[in-house]
Protein backbone atom coordinates (compact mmCIF):
# COMPACT_ATOMS: atom_id res chain seq x y z
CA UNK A 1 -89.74 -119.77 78.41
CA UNK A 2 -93.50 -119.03 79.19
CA UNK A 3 -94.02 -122.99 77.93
CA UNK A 4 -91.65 -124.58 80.41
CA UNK A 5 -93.02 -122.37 83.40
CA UNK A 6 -96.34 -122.98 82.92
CA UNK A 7 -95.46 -127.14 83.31
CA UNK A 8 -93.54 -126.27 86.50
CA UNK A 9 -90.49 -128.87 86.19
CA UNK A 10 -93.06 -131.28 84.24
CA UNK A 11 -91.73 -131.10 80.42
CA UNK A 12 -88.22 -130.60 78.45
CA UNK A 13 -87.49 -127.98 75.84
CA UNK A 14 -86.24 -129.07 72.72
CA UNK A 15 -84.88 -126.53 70.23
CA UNK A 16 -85.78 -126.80 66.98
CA UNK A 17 -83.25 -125.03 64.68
CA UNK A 18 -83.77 -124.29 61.25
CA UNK A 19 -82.27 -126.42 58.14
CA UNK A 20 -78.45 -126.68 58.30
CA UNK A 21 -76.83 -125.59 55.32
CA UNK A 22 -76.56 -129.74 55.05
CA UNK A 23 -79.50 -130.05 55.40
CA UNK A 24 -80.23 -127.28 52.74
CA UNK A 25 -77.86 -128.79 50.29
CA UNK A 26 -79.69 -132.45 50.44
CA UNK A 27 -83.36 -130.75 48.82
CA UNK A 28 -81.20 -128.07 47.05
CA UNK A 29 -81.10 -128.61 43.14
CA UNK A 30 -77.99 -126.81 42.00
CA UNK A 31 -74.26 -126.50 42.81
CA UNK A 32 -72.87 -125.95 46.55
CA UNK A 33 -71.87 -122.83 45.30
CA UNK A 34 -75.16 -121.50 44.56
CA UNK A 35 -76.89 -123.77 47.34
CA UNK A 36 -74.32 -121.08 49.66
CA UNK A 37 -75.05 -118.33 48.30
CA UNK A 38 -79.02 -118.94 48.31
CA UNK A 39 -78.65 -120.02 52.04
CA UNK A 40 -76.57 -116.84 53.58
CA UNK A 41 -79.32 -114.83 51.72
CA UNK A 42 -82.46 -116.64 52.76
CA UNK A 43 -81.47 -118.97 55.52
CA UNK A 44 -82.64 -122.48 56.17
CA UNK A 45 -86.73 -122.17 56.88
CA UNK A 46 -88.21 -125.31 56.14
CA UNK A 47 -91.14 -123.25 53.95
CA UNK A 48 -88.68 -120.28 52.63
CA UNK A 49 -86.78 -123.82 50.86
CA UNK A 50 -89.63 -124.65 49.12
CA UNK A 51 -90.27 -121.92 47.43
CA UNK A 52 -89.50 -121.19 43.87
CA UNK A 53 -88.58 -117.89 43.49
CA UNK A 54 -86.33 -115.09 45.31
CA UNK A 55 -89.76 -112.63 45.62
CA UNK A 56 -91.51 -115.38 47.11
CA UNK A 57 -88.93 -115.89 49.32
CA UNK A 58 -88.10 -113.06 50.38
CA UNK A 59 -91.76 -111.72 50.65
CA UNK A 60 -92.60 -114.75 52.82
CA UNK A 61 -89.30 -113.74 55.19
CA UNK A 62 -90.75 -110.06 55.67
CA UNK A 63 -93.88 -110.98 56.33
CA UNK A 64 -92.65 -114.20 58.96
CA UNK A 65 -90.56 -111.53 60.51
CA UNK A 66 -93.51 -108.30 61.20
CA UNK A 67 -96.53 -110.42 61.15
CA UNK A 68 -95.53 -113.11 63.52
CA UNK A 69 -92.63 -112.91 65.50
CA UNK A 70 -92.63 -109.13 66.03
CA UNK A 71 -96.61 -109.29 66.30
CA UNK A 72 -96.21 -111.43 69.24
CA UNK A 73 -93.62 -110.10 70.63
CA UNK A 74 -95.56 -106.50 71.17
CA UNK A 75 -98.51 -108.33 71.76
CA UNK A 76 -97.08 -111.20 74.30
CA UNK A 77 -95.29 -108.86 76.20
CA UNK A 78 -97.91 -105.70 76.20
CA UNK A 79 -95.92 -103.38 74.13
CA UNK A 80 -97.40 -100.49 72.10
CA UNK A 81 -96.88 -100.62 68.54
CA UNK A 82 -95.10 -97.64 68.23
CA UNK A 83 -92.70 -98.69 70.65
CA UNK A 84 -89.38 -98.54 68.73
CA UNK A 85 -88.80 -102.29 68.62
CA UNK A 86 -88.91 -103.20 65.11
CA UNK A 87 -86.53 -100.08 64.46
CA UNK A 88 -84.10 -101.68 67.09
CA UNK A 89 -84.36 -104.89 65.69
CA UNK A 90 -82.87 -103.09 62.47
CA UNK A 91 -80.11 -101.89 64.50
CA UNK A 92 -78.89 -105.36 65.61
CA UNK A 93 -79.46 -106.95 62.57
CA UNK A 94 -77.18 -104.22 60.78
CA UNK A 95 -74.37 -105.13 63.45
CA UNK A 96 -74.14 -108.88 63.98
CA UNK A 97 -70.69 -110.36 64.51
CA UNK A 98 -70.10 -107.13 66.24
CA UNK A 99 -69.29 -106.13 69.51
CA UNK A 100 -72.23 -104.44 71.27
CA UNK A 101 -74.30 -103.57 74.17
CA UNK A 102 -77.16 -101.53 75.62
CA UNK A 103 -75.05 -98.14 75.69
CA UNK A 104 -73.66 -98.42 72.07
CA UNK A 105 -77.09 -99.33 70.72
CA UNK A 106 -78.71 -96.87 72.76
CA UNK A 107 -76.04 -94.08 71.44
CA UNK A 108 -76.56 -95.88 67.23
CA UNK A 109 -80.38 -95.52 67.82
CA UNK A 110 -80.54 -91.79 68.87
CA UNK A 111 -77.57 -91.07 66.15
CA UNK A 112 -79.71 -93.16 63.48
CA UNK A 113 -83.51 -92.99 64.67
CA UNK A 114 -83.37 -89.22 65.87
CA UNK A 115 -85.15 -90.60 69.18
CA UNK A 116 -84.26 -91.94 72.65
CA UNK A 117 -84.51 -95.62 73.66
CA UNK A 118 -83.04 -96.00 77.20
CA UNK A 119 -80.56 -98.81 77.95
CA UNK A 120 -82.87 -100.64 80.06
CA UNK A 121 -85.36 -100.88 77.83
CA UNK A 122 -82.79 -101.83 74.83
CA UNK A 123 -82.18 -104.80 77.46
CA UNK A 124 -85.66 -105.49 77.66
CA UNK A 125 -86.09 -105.74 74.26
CA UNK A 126 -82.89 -107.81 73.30
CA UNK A 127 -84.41 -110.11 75.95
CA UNK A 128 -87.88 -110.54 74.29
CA UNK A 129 -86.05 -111.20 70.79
CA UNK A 130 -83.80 -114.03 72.82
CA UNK A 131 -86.43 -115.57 74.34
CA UNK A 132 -88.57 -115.70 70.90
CA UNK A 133 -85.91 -117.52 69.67
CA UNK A 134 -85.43 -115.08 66.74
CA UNK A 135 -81.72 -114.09 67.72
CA UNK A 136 -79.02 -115.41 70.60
CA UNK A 137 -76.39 -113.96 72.36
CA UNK A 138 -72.88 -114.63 72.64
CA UNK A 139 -71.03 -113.67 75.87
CA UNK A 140 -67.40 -112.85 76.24
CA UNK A 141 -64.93 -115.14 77.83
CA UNK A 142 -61.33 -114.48 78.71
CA UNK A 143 -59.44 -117.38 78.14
CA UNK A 144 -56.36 -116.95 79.94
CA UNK A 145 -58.36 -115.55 83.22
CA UNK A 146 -61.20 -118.47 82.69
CA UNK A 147 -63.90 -115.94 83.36
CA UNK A 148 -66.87 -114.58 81.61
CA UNK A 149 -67.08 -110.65 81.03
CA UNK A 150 -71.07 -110.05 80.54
CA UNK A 151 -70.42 -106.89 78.08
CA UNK A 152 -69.69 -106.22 75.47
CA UNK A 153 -71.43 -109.34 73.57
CA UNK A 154 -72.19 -110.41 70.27
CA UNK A 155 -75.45 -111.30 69.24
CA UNK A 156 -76.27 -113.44 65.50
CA UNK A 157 -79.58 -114.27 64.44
CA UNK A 158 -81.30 -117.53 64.59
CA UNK A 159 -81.76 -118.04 60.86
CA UNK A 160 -79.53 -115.60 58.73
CA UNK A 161 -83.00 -115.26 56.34
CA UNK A 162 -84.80 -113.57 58.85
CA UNK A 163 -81.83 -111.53 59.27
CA UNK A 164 -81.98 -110.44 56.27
CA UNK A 165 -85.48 -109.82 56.06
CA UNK A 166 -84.93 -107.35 59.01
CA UNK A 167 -82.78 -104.49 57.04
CA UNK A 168 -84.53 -105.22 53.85
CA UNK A 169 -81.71 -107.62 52.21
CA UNK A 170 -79.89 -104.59 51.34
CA UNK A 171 -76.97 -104.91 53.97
CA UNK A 172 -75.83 -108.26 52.92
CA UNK A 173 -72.48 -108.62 53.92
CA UNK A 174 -70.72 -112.03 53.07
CA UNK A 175 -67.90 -111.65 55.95
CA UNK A 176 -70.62 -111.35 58.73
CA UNK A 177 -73.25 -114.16 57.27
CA UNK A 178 -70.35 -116.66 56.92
CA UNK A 179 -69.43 -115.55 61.06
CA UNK A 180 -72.85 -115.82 61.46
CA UNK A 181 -73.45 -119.30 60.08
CA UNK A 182 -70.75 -121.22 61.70
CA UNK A 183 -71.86 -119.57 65.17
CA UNK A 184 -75.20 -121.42 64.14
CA UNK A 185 -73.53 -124.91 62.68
CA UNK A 186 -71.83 -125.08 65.66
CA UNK A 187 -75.29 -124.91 68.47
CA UNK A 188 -76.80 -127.51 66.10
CA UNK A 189 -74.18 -129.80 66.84
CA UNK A 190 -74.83 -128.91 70.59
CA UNK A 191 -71.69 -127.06 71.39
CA UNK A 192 -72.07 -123.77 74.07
CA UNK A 193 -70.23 -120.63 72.04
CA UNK A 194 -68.74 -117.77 73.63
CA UNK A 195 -66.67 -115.30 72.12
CA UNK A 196 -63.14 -115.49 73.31
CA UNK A 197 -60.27 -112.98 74.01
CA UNK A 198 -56.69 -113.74 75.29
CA UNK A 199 -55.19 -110.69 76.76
CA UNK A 200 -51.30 -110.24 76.98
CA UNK A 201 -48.84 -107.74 78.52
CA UNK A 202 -45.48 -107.18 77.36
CA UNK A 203 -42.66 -104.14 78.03
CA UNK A 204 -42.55 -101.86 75.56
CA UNK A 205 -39.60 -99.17 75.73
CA UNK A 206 -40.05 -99.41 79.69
CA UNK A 207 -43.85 -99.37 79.26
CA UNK A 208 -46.22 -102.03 80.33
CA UNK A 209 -48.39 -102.63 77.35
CA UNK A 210 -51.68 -104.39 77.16
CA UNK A 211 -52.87 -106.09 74.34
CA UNK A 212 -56.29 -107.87 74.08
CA UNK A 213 -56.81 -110.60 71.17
CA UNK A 214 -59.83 -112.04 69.73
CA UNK A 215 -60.93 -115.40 69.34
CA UNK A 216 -64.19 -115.67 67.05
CA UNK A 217 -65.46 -118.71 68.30
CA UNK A 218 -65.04 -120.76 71.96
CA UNK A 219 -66.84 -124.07 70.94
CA UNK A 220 -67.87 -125.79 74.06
CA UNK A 221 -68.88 -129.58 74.89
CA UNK A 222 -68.23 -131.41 77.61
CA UNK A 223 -64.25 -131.69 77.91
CA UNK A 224 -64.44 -131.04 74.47
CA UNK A 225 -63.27 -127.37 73.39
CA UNK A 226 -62.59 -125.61 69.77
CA UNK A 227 -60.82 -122.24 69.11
CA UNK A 228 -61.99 -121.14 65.34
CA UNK A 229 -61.65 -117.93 63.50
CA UNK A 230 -63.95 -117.44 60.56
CA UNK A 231 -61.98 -115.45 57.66
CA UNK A 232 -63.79 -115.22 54.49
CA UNK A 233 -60.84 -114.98 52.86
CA UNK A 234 -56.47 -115.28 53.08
CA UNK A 235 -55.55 -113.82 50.13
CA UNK A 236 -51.84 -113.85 51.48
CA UNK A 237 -49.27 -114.58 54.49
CA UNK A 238 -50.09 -111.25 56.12
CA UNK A 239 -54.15 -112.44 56.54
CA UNK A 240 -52.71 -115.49 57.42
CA UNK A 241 -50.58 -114.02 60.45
CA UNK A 242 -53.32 -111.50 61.17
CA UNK A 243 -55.79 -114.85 61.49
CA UNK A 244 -53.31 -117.17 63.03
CA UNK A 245 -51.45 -114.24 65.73
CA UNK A 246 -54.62 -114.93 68.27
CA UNK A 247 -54.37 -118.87 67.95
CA UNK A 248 -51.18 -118.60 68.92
CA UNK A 249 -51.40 -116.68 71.75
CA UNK A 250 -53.38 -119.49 73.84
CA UNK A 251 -51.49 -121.57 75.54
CA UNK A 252 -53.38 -124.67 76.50
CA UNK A 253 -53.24 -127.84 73.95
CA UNK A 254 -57.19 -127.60 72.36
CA UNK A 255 -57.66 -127.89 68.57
CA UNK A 256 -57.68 -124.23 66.79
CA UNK A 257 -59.03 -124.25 63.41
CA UNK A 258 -59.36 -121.30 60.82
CA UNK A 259 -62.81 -121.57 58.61
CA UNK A 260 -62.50 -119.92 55.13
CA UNK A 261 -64.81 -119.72 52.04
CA UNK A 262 -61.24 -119.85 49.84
CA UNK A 263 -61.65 -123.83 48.48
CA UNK A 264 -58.17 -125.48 50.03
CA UNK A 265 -58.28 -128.60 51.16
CA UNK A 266 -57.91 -129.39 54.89
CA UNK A 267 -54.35 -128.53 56.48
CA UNK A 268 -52.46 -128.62 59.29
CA UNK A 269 -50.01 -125.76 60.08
CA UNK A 270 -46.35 -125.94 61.28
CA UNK A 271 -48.52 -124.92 64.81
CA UNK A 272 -50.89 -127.13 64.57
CA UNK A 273 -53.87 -125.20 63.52
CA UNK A 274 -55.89 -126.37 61.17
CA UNK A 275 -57.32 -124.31 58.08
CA UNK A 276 -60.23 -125.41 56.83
CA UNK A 277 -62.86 -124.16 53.82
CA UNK A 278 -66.13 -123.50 55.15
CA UNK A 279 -68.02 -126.13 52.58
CA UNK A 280 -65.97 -129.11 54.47
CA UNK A 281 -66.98 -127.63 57.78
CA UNK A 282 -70.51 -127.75 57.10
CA UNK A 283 -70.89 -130.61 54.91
CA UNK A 284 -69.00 -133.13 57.07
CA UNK A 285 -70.84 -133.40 59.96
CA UNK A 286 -67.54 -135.20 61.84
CA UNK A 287 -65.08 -131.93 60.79
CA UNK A 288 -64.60 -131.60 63.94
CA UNK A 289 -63.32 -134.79 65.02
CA UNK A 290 -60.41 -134.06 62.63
CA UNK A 291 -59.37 -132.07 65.59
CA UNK A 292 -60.48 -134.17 68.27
């Protein structure tokens, strides 16, 4: 952000993202199988591909992520080093595709860490690691009410390598990578993503019950929207339901897709939603317009 203030209205930003996993595949030697499993481990940096082996990568990722980007971040923004950041970084790295904000993370860090970091500053800091361009957030949006609820959010990292590299690659959970990945797929094909819920009411034995849904995904362009849940895997109808049961509660007519690393072919539903594996998501860069 410093780069577009100091030209005052002058210049553009372009953001640079790393390699998409098509991208990845086109230099990868190797099945897309193992080009997958490769990527969700050590992302899509241009230099981290060319390397040979995992130590090399993995090395390289640690040292990108402490020597560089947390180096200037102390040092760009006049922080001391002992300042808690890297630990906090751990934190939300631990808990992407998660619901969070300043309180929880303030209540995780004294639980985990033993010491206080106030909210404010665990603002501050989420802030500096946003506007390095080393994680992004997404915001909440209620569908049915059209409006944007600032917290809780979820926030994913940039490239899932750095990730990663943050807790040490021993916290590598498939489920959250593959969440994740698509949230990053989908900004490289320029699409705004929120998080969506659809909250209901019903009567109950005389009671007024509220129910609040979640959407994984509200892909964003123009008049163009997506709903998409990411499920690693529908083992049977009762996944299915448990995926599908949010879909079904929106009630306008744009496309709702389910992404899954199960290999089925792409298929329609009796409601219209479309299930989809998450190989001809990323590989087909016009997926999408299946729904369009």
């Amino acid at each position: 952000s410093d780069v577009l203030t100091e030209f005052e209205g002058r210049g553009d930003e372009i953001h640079l993202f790393p390699l998409s996993f098509r991208e990845y595949c086109s230099v990868f030697q190797g099945t897309k199988d193992e080009a997958y499993e490769q990527y969700s481990i050590h992302g899509g940096l241009p230099f981290v591909v060319s390397m040979v082996t995992n130590d090399q990568k993995e090395n390289h990722l640690k040292s990108l992520l402490s020597k560089v980007y947390l180096t200037d971040i102390i040092k760009h923004n006049n922080l001391k080093r002992d300042s808690n950041i890297a630990e906090l970084l751990d934190l939300v790295a631990s808990g992407i595709s998660s619901f969070t904000n300043p309180t929880k993370l303030e209540s995780r860090f004294r639980s985990i860490k033993k010491t206080t970091l106030s909210r404010i500053t665990i603002d501050t800091y989420i802030d500096y690691f946003i506007d390095s361009f080393l994680i992004s957030k997404a915001i909440k949006y209620d569908i049915k009410g059209k409006r944007y609820i600032d917290t809780p959010y979820k926030l994913y990292f940039e490239d899932v390598g750095l990730r990663n590299a943050a807790i040490g690659f021993r916290q590598i959970e498939e489920t959250h990578l593959m969440e994740n990945i698509i949230y990053n797929e989908l900004r490289y094909r320029g699409f705004n993503v929120d998080v969506g819920v659809v909250e209901t009411r019903s009567l109950e034995d005389g009671k007024k019950i509220r129910k609040q849904f979640e959407i994984d995904f509200v892909a964003t362009s123009g008049s163009n929207r997506y709903y998409i849940q990411s499920a690693y895997s529908i083992p049977n109808e009762e996944k299915r339901n448990q995926e599908i049961r949010p879909l079904r509660k929106i009630d306008d007519s744009f496309a709702k897709m389910i992404i899954t690393k199960d290999p089925t072919p792409p298929r329609y539903d009796e409601y219209g939603i479309l299930t989809m594996s998450i190989y001809d998501f990323l590989l087909n860069p016009d997926s999408l317009g299946k729904l369009g």
